[in-house]
N, C-alpha and C. Protein backbone atom coordinates (compact mmCIF):
# COMPACT_ATOMS: atom_id res chain seq x y z
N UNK A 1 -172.32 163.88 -153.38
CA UNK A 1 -173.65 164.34 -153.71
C UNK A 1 -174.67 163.23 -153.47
N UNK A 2 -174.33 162.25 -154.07
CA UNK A 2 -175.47 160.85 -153.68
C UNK A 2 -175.34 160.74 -152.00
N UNK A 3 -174.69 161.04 -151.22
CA UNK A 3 -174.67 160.64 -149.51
C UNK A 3 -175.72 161.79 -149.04
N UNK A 4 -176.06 162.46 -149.79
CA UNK A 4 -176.58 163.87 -149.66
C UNK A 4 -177.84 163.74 -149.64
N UNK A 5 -178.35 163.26 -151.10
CA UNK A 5 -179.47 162.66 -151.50
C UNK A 5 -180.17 161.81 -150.50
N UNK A 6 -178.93 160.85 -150.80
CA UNK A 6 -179.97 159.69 -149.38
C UNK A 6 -180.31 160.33 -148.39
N UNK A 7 -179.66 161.12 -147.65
CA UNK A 7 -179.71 162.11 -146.59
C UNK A 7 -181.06 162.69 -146.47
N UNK A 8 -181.63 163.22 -147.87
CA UNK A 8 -182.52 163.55 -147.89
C UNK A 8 -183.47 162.99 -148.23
N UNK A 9 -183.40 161.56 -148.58
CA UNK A 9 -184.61 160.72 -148.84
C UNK A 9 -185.22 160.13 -147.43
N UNK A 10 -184.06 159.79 -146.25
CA UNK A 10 -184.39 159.68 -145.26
C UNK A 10 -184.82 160.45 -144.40
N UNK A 11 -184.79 161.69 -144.53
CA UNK A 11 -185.95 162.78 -143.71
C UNK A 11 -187.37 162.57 -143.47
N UNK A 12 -187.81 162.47 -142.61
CA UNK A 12 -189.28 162.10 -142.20
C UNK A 12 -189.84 163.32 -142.53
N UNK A 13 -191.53 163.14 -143.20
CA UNK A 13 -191.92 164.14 -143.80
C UNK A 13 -192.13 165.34 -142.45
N UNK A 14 -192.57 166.37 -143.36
CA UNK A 14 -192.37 167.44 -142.45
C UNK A 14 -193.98 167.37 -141.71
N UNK A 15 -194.49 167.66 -140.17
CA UNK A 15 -195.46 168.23 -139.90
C UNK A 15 -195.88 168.72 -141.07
N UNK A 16 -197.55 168.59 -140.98
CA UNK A 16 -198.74 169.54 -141.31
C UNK A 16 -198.72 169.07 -143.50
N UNK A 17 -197.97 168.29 -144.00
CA UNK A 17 -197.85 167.92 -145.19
C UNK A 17 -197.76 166.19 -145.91
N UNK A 18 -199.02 166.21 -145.76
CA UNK A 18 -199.50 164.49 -146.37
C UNK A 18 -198.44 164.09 -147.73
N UNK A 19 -197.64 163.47 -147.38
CA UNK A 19 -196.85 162.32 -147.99
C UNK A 19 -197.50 161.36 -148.11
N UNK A 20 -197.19 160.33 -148.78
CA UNK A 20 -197.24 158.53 -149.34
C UNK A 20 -196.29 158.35 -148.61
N UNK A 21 -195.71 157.51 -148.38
CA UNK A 21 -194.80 156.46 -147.38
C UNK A 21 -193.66 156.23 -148.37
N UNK A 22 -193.65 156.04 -149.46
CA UNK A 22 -192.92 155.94 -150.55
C UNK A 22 -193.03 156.60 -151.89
N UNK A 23 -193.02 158.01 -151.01
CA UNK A 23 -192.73 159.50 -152.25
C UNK A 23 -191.44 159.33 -152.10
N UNK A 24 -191.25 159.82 -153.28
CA UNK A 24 -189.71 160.52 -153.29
C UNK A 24 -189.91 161.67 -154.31
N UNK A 25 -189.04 163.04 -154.15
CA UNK A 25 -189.12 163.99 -154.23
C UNK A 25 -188.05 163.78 -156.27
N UNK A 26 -188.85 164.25 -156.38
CA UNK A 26 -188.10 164.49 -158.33
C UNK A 26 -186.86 165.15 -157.86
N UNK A 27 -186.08 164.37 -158.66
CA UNK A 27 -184.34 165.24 -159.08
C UNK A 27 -184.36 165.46 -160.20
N UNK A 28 -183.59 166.47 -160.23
CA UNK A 28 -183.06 166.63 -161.46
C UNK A 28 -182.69 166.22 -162.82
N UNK A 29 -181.85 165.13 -162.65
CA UNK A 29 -181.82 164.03 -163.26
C UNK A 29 -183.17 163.38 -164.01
N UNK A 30 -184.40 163.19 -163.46
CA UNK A 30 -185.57 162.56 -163.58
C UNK A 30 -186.04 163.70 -164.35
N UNK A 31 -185.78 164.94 -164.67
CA UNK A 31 -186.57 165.99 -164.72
C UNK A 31 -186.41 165.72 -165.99
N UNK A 32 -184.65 165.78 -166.61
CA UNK A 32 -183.76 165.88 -167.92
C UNK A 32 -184.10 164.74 -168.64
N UNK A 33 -184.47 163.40 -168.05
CA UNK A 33 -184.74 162.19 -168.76
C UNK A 33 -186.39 161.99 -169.42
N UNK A 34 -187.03 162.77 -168.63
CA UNK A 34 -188.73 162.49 -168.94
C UNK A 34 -189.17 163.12 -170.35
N UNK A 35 -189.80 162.16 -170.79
CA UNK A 35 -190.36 161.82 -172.29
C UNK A 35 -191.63 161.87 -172.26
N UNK A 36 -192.37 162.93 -172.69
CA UNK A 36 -193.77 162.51 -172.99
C UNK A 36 -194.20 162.01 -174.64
N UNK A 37 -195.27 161.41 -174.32
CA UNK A 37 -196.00 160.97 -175.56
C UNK A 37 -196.87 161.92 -176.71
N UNK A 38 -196.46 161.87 -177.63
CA UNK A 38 -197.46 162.76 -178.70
C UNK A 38 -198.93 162.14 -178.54
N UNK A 39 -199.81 163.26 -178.85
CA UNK A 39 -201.24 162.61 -178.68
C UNK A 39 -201.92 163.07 -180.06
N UNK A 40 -200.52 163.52 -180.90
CA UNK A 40 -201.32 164.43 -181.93
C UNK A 40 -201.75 165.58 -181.82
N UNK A 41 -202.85 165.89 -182.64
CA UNK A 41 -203.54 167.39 -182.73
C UNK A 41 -203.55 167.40 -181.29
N UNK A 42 -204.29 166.88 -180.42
CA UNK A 42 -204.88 167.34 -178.77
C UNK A 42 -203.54 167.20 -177.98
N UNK A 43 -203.20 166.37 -178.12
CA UNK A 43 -201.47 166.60 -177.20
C UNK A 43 -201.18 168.20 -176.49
N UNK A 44 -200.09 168.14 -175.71
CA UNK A 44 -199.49 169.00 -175.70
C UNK A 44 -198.21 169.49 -176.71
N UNK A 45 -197.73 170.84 -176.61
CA UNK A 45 -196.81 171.74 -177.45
C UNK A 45 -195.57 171.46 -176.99
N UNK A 46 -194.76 170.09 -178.20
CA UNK A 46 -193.64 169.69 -177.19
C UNK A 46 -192.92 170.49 -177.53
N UNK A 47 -192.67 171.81 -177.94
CA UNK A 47 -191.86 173.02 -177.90
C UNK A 47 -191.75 173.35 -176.30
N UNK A 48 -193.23 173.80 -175.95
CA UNK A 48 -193.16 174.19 -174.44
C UNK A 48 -193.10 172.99 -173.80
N UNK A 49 -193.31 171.71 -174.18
CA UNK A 49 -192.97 170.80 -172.77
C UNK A 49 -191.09 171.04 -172.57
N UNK A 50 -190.25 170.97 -173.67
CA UNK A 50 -189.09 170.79 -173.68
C UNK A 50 -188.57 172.22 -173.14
N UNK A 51 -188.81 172.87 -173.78
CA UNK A 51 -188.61 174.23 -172.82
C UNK A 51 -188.84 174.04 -171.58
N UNK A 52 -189.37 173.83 -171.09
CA UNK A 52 -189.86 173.60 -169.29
C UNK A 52 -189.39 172.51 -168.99
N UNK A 53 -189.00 171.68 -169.96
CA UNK A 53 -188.04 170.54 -169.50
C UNK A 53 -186.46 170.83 -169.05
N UNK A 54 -186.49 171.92 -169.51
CA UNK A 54 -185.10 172.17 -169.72
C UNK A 54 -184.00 173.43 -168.68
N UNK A 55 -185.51 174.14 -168.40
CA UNK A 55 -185.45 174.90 -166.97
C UNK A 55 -185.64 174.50 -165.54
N UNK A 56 -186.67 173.30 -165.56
CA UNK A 56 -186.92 172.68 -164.43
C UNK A 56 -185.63 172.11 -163.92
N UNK A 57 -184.11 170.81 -163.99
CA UNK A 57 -184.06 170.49 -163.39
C UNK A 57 -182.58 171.54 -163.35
N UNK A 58 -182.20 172.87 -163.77
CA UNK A 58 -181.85 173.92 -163.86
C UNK A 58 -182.13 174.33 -162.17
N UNK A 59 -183.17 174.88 -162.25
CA UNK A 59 -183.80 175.12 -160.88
C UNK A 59 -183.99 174.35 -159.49
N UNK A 60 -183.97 173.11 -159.49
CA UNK A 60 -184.21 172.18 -158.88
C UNK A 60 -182.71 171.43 -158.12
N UNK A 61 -181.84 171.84 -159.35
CA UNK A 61 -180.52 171.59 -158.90
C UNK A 61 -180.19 173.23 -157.64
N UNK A 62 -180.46 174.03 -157.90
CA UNK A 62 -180.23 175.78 -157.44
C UNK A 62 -181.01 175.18 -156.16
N UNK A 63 -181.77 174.85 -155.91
CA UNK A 63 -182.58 174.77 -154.94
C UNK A 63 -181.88 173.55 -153.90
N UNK A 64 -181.68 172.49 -154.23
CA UNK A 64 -181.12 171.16 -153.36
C UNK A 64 -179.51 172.38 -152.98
N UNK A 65 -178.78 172.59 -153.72
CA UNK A 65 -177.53 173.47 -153.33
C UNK A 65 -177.49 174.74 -152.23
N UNK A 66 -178.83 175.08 -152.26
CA UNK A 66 -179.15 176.38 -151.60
C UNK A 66 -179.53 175.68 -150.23
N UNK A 67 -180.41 174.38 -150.50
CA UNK A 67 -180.21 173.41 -149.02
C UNK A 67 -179.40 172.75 -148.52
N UNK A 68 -178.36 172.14 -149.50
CA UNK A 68 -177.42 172.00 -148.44
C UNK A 68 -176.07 172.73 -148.03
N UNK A 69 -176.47 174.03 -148.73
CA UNK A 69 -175.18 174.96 -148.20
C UNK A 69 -175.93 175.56 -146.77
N UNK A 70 -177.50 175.68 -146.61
CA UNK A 70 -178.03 175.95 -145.48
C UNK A 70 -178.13 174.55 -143.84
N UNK A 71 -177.91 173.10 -144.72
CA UNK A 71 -177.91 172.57 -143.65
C UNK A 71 -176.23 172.47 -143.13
N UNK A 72 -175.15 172.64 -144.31
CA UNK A 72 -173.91 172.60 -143.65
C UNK A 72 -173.79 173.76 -141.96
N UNK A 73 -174.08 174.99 -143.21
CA UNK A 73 -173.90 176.23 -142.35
C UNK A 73 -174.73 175.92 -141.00
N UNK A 74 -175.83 175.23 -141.04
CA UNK A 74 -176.68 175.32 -139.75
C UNK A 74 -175.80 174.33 -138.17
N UNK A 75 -175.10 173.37 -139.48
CA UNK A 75 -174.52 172.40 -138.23
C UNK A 75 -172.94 173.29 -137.95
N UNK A 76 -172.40 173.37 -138.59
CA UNK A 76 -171.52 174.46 -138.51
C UNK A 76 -171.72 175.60 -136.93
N UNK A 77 -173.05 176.23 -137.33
CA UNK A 77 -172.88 177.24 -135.58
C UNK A 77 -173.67 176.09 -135.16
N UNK A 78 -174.45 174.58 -134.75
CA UNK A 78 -174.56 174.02 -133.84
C UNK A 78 -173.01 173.40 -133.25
N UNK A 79 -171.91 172.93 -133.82
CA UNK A 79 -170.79 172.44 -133.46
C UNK A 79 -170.34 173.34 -132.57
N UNK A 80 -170.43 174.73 -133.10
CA UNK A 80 -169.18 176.21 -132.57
C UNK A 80 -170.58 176.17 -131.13
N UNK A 81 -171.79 176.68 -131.22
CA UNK A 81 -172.23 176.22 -129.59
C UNK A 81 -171.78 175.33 -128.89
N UNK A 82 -172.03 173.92 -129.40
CA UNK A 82 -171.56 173.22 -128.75
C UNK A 82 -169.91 173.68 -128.31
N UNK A 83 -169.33 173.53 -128.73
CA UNK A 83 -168.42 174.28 -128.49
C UNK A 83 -168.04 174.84 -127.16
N UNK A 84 -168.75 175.63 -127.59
CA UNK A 84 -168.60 177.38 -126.28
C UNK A 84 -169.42 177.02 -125.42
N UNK A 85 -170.28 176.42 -125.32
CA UNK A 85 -171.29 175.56 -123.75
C UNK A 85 -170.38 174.80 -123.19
N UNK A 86 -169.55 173.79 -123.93
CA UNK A 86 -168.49 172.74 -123.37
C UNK A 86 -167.13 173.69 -122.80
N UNK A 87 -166.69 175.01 -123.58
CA UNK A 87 -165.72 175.83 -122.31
C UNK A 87 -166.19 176.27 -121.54
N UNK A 88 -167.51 177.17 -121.74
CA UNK A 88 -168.00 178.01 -120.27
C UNK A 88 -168.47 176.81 -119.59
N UNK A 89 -168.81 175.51 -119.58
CA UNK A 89 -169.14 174.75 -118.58
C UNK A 89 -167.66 174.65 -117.73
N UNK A 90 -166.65 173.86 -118.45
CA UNK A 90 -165.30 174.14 -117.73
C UNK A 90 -164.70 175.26 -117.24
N UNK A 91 -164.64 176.59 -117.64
CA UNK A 91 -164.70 177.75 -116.83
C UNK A 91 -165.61 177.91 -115.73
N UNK A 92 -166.86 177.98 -115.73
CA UNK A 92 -167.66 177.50 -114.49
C UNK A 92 -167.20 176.51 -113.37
N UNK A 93 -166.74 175.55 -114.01
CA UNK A 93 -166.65 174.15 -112.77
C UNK A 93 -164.73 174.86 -112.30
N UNK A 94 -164.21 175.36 -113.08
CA UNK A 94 -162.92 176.00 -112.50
C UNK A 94 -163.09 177.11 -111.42
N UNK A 95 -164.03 177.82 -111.62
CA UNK A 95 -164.17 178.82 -110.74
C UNK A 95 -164.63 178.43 -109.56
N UNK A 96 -165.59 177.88 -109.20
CA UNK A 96 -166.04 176.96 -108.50
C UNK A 96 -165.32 176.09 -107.72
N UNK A 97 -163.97 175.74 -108.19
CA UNK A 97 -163.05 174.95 -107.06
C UNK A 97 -162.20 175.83 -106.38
C-alpha cells in the first residue's frame, strides 16, 4: 500500500488544475488523526466535526481502492495489447516470408 502511495505522490499534477509544487493530497490516516481546537461558545460543534471526522477517511480510503483497482485493470489490457500487437506483428512478418 505505501509503494502505491508514493506512486501517487509522484504523479505530475493533472492539466487544467493549479497545484503548489509541494501539495500532497490528505490520506486517510491524516483525516483520523486531526484535532481541532475549542474556541468555546463561537467554535465549531465538535459533535459534527467528529462525525465528519469519522466518515471522511471512510470514504477517502473507498476512493484511493476504486483507483487503484482502476489503474491495475488499465495496465492489465495495456500488457494483453501489447501482447496481441507483438503476435500479429510475428504472424505478419511469417506470412510475408
Amino acid at each position: 500500500m505505501r509503494a502505491f502511495l508514493r506512486y501517487l505522490r509522484a504523479e505530475p499534477p493533472r492539466p487544467g488544475a493549479y497545484r503548489a509544487a509541494n501539495y500532497v493530497p490528505l490520506r486517510p490516516w491524516q483525516v483520523r488523526e486531526r484535532r481541532f481546537t475549542r474556541r468555546g461558545r463561537r467554535g465549531v460543534d465538535a459533535v459534527e466535526v467528529a462525525e465528519f471526522l469519522d466518515r471522511v477517511p471512510d470514504d477517502l480510503a473507498e476512493v484511493y481502492a476504486a483507483l487503484g483497482s482502476s489503474r491495475r485493470e488499465t495496465q492489465r489490457i495495456k500488457d494483453a495489447l501489447k501482447s496481441w500487437q507483438s503476435q500479429r506483428a510475428r504472424e505478419d512478418l511469417a506470412a510475408r516470408r
